[in-house]
N, C-alpha and C. Protein backbone atom coordinates (compact mmCIF):
# COMPACT_ATOMS: atom_id res chain seq x y z
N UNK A 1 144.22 55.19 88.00
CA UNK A 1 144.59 56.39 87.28
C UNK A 1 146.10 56.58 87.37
N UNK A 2 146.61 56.63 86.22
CA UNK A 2 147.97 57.29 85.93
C UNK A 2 148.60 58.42 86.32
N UNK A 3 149.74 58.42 87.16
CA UNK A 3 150.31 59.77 87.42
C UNK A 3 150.62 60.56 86.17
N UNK A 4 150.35 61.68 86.15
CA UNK A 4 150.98 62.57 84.41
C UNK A 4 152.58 62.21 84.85
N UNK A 5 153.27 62.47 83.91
CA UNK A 5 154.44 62.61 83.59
C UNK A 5 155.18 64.29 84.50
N UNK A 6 156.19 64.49 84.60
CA UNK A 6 156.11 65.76 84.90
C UNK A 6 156.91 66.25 83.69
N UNK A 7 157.22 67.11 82.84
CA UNK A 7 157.87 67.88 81.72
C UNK A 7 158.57 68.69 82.34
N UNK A 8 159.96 68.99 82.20
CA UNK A 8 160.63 69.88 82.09
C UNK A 8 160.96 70.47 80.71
N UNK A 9 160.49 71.96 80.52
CA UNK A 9 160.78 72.59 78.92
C UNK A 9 161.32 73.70 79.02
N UNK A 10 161.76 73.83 78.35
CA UNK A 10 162.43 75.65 78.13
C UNK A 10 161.11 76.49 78.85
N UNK A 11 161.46 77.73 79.49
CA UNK A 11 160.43 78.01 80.20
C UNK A 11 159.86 77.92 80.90
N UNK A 12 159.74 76.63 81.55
CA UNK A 12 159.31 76.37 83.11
C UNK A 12 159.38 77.02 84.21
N UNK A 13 158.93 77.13 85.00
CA UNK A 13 159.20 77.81 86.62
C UNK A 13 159.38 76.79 87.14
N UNK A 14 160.58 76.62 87.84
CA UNK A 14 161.14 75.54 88.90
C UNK A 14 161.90 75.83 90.23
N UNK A 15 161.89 75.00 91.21
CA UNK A 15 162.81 75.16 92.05
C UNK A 15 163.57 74.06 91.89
N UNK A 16 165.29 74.55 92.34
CA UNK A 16 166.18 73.51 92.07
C UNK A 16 166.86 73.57 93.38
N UNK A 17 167.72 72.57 93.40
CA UNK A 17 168.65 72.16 94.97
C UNK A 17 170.48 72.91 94.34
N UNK A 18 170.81 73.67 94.87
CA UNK A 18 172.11 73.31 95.20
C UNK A 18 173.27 74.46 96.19
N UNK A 19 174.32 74.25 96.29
CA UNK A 19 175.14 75.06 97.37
C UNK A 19 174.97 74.31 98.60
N UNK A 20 174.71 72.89 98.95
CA UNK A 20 174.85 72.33 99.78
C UNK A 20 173.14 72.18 100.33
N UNK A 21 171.88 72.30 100.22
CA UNK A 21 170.54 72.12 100.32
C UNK A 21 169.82 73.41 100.40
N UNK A 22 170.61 74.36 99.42
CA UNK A 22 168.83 75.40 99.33
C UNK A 22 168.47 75.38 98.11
N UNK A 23 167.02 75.75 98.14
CA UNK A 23 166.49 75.81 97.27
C UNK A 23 166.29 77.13 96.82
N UNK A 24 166.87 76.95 95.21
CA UNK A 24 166.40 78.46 94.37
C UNK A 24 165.22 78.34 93.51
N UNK A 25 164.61 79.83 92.88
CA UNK A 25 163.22 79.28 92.13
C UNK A 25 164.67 80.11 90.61
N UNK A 26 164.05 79.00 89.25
CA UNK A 26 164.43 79.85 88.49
C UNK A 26 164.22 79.66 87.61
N UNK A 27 164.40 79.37 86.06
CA UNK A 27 163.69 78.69 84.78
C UNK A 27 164.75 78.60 84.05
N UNK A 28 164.04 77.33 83.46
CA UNK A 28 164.68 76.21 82.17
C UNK A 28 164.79 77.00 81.17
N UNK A 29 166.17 77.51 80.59
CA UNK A 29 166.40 77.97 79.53
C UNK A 29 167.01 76.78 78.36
N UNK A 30 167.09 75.40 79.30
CA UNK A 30 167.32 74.44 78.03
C UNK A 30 168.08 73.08 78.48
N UNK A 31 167.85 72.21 77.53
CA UNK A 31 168.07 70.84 77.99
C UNK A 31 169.51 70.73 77.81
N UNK A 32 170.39 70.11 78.62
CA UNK A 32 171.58 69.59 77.83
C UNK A 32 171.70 68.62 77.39
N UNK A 33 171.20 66.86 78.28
CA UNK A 33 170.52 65.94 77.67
C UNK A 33 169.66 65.49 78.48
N UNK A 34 168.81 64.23 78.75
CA UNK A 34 167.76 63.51 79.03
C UNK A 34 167.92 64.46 79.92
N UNK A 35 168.92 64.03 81.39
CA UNK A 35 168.46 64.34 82.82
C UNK A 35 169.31 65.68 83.07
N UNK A 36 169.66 66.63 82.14
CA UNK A 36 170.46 68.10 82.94
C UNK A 36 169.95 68.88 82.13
N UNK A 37 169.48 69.68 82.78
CA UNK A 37 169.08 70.94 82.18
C UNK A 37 169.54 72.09 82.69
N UNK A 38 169.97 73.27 81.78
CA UNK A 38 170.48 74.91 82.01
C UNK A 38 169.42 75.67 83.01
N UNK A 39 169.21 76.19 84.09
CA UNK A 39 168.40 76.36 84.58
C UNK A 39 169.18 78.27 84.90
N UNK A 40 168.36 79.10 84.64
CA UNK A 40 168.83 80.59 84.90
C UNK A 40 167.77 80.87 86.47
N UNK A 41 168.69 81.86 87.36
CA UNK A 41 168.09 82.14 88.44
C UNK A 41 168.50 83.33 88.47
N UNK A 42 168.20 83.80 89.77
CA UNK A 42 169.22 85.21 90.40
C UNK A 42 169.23 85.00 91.81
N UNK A 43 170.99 85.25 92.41
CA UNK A 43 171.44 85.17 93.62
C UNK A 43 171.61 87.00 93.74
N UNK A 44 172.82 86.78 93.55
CA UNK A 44 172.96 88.80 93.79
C UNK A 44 172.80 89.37 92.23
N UNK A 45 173.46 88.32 91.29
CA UNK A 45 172.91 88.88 90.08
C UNK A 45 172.59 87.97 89.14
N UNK A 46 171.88 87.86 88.17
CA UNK A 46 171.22 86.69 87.11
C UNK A 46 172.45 85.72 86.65
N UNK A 47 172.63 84.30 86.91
CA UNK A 47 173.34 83.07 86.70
C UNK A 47 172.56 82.14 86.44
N UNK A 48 173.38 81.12 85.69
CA UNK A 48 173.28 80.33 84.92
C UNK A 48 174.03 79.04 85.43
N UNK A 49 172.98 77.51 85.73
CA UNK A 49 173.62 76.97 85.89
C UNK A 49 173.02 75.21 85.30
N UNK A 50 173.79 74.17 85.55
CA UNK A 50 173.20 72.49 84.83
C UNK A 50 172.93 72.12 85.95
N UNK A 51 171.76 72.03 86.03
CA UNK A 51 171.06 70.45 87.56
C UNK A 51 171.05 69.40 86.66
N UNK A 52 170.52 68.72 87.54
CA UNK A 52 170.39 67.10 87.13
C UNK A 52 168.58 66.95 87.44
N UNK A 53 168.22 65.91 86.91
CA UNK A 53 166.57 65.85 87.17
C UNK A 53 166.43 65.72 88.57
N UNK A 54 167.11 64.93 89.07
CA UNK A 54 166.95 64.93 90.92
C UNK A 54 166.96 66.29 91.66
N UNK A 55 167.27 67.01 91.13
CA UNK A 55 167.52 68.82 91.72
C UNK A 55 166.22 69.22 91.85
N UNK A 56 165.62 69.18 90.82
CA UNK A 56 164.21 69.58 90.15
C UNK A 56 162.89 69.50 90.90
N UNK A 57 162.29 70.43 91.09
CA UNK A 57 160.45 70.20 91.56
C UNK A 57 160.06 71.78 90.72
N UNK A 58 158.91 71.26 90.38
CA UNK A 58 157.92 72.06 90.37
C UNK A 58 157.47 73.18 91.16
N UNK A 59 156.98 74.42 91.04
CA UNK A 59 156.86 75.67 91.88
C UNK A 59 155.49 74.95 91.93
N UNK A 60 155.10 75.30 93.69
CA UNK A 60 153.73 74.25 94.19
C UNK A 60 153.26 76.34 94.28
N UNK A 61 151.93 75.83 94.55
CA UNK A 61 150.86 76.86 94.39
C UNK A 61 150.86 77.52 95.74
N UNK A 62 150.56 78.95 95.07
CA UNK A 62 150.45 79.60 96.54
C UNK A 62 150.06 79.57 97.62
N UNK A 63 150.28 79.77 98.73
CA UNK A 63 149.82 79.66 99.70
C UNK A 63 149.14 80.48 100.53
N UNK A 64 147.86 81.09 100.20
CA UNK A 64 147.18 82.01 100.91
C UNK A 64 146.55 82.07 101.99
N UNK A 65 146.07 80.63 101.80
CA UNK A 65 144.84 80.34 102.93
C UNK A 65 145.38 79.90 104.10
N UNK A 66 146.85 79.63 104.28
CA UNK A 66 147.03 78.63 105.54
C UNK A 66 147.29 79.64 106.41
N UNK A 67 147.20 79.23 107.67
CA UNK A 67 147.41 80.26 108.90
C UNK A 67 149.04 79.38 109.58
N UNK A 68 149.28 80.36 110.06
CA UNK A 68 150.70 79.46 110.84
C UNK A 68 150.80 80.12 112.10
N UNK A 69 151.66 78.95 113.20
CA UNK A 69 151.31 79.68 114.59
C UNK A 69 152.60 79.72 115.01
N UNK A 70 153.01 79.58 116.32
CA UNK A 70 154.43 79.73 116.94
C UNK A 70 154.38 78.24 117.29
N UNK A 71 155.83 77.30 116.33
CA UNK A 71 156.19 76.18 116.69
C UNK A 71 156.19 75.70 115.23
N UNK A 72 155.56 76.37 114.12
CA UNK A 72 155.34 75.76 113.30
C UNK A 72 156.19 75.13 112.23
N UNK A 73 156.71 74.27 111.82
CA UNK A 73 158.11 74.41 110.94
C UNK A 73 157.67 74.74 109.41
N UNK A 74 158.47 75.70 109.01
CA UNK A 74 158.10 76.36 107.57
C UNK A 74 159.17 76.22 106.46
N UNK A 75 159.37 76.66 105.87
CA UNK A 75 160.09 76.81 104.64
C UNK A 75 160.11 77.98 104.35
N UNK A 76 161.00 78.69 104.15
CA UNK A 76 160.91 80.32 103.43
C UNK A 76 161.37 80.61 102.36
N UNK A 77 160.98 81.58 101.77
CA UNK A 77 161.51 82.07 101.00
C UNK A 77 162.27 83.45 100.90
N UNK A 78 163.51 83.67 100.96
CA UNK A 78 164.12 84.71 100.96
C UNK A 78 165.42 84.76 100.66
N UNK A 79 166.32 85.87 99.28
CA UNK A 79 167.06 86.17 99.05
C UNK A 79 167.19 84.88 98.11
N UNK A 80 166.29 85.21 97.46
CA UNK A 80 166.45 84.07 96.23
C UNK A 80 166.34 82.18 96.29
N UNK A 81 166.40 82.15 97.73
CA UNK A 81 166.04 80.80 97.88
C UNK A 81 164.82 80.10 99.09
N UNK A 82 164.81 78.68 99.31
CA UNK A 82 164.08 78.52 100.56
C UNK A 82 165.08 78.40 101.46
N UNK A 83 164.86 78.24 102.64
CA UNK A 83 165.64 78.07 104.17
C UNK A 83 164.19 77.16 104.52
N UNK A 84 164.97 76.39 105.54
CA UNK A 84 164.28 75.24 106.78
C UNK A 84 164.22 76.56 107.50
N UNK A 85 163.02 76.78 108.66
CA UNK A 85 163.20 77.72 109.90
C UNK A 85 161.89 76.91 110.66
N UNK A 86 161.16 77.46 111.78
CA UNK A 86 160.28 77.42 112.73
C UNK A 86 159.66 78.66 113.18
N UNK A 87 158.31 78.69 112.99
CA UNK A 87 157.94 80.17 113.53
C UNK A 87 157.93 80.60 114.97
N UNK A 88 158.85 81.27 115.37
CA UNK A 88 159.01 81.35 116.93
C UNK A 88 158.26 82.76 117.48
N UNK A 89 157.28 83.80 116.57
CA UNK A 89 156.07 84.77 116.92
C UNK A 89 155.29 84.82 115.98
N UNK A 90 154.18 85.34 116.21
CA UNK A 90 153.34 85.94 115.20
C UNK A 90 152.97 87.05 115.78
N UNK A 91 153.35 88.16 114.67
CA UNK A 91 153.72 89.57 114.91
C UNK A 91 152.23 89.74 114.52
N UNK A 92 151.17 89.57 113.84
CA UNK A 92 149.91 89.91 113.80
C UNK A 92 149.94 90.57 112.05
N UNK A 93 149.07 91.12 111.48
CA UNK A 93 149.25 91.82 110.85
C UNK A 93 149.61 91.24 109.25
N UNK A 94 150.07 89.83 109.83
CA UNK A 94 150.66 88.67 108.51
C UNK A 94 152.31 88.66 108.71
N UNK A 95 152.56 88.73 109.56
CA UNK A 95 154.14 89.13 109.46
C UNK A 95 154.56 88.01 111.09
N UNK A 96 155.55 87.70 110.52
CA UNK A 96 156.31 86.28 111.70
C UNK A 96 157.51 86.61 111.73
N UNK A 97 157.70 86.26 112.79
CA UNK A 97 159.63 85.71 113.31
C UNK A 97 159.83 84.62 113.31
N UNK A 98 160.67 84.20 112.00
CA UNK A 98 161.27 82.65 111.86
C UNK A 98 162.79 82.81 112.24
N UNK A 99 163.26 81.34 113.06
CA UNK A 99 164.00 81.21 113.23
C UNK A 99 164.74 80.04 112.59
N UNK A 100 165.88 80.16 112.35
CA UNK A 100 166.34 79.24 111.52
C UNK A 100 167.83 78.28 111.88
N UNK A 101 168.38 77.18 111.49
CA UNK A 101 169.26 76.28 111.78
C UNK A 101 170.61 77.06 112.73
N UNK A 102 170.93 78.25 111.66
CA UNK A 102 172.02 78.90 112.29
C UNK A 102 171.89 80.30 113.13
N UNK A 103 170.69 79.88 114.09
CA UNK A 103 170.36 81.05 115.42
C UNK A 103 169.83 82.06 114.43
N UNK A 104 169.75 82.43 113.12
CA UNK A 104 169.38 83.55 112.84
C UNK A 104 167.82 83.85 112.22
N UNK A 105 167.10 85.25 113.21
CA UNK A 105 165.69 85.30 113.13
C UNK A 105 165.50 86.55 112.11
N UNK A 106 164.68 86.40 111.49
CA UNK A 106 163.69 87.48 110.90
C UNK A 106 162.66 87.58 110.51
N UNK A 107 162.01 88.87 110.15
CA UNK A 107 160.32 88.88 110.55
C UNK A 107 160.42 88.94 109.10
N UNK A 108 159.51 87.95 108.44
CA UNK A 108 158.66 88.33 107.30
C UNK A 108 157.52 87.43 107.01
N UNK A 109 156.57 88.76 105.65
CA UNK A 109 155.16 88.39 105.41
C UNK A 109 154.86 86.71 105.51
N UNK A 110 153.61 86.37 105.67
CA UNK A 110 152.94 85.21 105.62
C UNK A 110 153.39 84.74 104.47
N UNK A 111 153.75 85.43 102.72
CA UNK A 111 153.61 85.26 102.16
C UNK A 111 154.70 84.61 101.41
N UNK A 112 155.39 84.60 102.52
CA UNK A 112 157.44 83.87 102.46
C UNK A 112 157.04 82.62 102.79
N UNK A 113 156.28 82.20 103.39
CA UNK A 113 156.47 81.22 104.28
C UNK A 113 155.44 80.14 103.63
N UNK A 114 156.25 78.75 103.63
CA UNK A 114 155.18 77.37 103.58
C UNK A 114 155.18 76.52 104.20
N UNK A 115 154.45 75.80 104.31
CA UNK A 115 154.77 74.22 105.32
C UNK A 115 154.91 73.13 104.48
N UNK A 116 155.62 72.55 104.92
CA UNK A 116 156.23 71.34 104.21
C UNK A 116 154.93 70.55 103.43
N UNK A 117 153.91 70.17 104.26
CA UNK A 117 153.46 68.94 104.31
C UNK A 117 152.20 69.87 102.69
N UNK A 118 151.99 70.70 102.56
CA UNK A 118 150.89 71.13 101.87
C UNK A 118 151.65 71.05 100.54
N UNK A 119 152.54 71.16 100.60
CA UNK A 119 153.63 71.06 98.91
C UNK A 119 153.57 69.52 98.34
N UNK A 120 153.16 68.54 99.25
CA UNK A 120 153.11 66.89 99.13
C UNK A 120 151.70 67.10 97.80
N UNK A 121 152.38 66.16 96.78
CA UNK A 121 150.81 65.73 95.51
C UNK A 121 149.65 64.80 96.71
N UNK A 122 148.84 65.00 95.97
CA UNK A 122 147.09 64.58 96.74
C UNK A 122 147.73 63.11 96.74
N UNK A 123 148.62 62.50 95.70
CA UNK A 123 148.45 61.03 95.55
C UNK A 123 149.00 60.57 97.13
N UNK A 124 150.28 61.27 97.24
CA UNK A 124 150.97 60.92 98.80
C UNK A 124 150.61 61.29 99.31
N UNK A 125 149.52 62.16 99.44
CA UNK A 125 148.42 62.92 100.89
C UNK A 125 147.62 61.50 101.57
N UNK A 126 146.78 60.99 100.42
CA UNK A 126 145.95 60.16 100.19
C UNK A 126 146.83 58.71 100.83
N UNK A 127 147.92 58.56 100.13
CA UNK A 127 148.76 57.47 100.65
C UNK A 127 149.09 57.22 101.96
N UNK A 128 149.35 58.60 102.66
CA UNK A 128 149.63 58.51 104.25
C UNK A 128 148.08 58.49 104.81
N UNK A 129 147.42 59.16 104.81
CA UNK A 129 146.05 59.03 105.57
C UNK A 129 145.47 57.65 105.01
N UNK A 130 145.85 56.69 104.01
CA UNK A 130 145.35 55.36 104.32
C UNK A 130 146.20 54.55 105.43
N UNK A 131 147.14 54.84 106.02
CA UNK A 131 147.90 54.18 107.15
C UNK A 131 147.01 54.78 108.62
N UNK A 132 146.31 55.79 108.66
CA UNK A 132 145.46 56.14 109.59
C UNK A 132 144.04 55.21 109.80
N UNK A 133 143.89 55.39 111.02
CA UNK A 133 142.47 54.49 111.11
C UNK A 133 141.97 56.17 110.97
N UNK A 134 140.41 55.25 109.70
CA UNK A 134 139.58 56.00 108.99
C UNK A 134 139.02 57.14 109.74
N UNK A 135 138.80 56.79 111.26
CA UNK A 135 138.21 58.06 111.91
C UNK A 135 139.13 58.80 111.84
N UNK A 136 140.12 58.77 111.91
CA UNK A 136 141.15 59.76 112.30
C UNK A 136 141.70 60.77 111.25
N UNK A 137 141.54 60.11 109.85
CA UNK A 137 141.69 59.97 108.37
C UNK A 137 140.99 61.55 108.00
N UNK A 138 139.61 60.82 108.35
CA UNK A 138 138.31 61.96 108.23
C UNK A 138 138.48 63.25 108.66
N UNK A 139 139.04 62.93 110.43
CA UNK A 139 139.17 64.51 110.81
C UNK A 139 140.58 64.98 110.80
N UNK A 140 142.05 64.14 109.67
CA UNK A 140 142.64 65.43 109.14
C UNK A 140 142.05 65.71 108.18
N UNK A 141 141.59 65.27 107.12
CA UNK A 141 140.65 66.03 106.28
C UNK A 141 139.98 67.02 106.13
N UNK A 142 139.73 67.76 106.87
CA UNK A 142 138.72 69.12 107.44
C UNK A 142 140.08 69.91 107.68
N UNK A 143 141.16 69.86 108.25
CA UNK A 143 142.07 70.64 107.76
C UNK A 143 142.63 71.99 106.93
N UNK A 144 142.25 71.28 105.90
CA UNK A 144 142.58 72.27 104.55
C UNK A 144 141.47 71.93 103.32
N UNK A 145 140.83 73.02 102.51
CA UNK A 145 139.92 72.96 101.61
C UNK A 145 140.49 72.08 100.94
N UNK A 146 141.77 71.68 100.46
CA UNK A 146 142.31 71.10 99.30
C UNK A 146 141.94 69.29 99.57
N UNK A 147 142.01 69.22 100.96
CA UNK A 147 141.74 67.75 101.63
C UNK A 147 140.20 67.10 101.59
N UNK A 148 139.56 68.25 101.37
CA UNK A 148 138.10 67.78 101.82
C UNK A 148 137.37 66.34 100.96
N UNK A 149 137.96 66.60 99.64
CA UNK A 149 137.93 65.05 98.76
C UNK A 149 138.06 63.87 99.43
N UNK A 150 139.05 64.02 99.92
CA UNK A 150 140.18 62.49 100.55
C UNK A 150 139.57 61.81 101.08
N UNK A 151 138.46 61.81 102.16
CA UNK A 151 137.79 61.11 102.89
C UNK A 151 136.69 60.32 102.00
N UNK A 152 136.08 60.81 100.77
CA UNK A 152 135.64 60.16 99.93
C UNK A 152 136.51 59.17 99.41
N UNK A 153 137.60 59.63 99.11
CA UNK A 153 137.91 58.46 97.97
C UNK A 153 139.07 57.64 99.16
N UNK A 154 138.86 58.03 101.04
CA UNK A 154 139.08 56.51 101.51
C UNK A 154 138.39 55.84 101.90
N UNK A 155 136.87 56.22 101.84
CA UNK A 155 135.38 55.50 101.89
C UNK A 155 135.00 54.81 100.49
N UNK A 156 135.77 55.19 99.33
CA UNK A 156 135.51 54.29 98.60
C UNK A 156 136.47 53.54 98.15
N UNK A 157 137.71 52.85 99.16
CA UNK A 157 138.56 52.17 99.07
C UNK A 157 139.86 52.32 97.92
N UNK A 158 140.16 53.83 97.95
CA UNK A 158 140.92 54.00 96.94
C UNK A 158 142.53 54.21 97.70
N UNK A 159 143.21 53.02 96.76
CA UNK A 159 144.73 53.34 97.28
C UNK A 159 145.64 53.94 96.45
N UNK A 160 146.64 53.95 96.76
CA UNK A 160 147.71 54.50 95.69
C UNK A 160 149.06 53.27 95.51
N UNK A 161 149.13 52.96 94.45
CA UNK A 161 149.99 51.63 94.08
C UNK A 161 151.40 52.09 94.54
């Protein structure tokens, strides 16, 4: 099976890279050619700027169901972009203290926060758990609802090219 293509179009929801590695979410207001596109966001106030296709991912799906503990490394979202941090409490309630590269902590909802590894497509999920011996394969699988497939299709010898 064929990977889809991914489309970038006027309109999209995206996150892009730049200011030295954060990530902003913001949308394609238009191509300039093949690989740059106008992408509009908001920092303190609505701007306008050209990435390149390498900048570019897709906004991955929410994250409701995952639980996160103290140690965990996350991704946040706040003040318009992501930050690298580590959850160093869980205040209860849905609410954490992340700490981040430059000593600085703050508490926010569950609903800021992702883990790296759940934003990965099923194809590279699938790709790393075939480097696992199969028992082991199986029980990350049980993990996360989204995984529960995987162990089928590495019992029926499926790789990724």
């Amino acid at each position: 099976m064929e990977p889809k293509a991914i489309v970038f179009e006027p309109g999209s929801a995206v996150y892009f890279i730049i200011y030295g590695g954060s990530w902003f979410s913001g949308t394609i207001i238009g191509c300039v050619d093949s690989d740059r596109f106008l992408v509009q966001y908001r920092r303190n106030s609505v701007e306008s700027t050209v990435v390149s296709l390498h900048q570019l991912r897709l906004l991955p799906p929410p994250e409701s169901h995952r639980e996160f503990k103290s140690g965990d490394k996350v991704v946040v979202f706040h003040d318009h972009r992501w930050r690298d941090g580590h959850v160093t409490a869980d205040l209860v309630n849905g609410r954490f203290v992340v700490s981040f590269r430059d000593s600085e902590e703050m508490m926010l909802p569950k609903e800021q926060l992702r883990d790296r590894i759940s934003e990965l497509p099923d194809t590279v999920l699938l790709h790393i758990l075939n480097f696992m011996d199969t028992k082991d394969a199986v029980k990350t699988s049980v993990l996360f609802n989204r995984w529960k497939n995987f162990c089928k299709a590495l019992s029926l010898g499926y790789s990724v090219p």
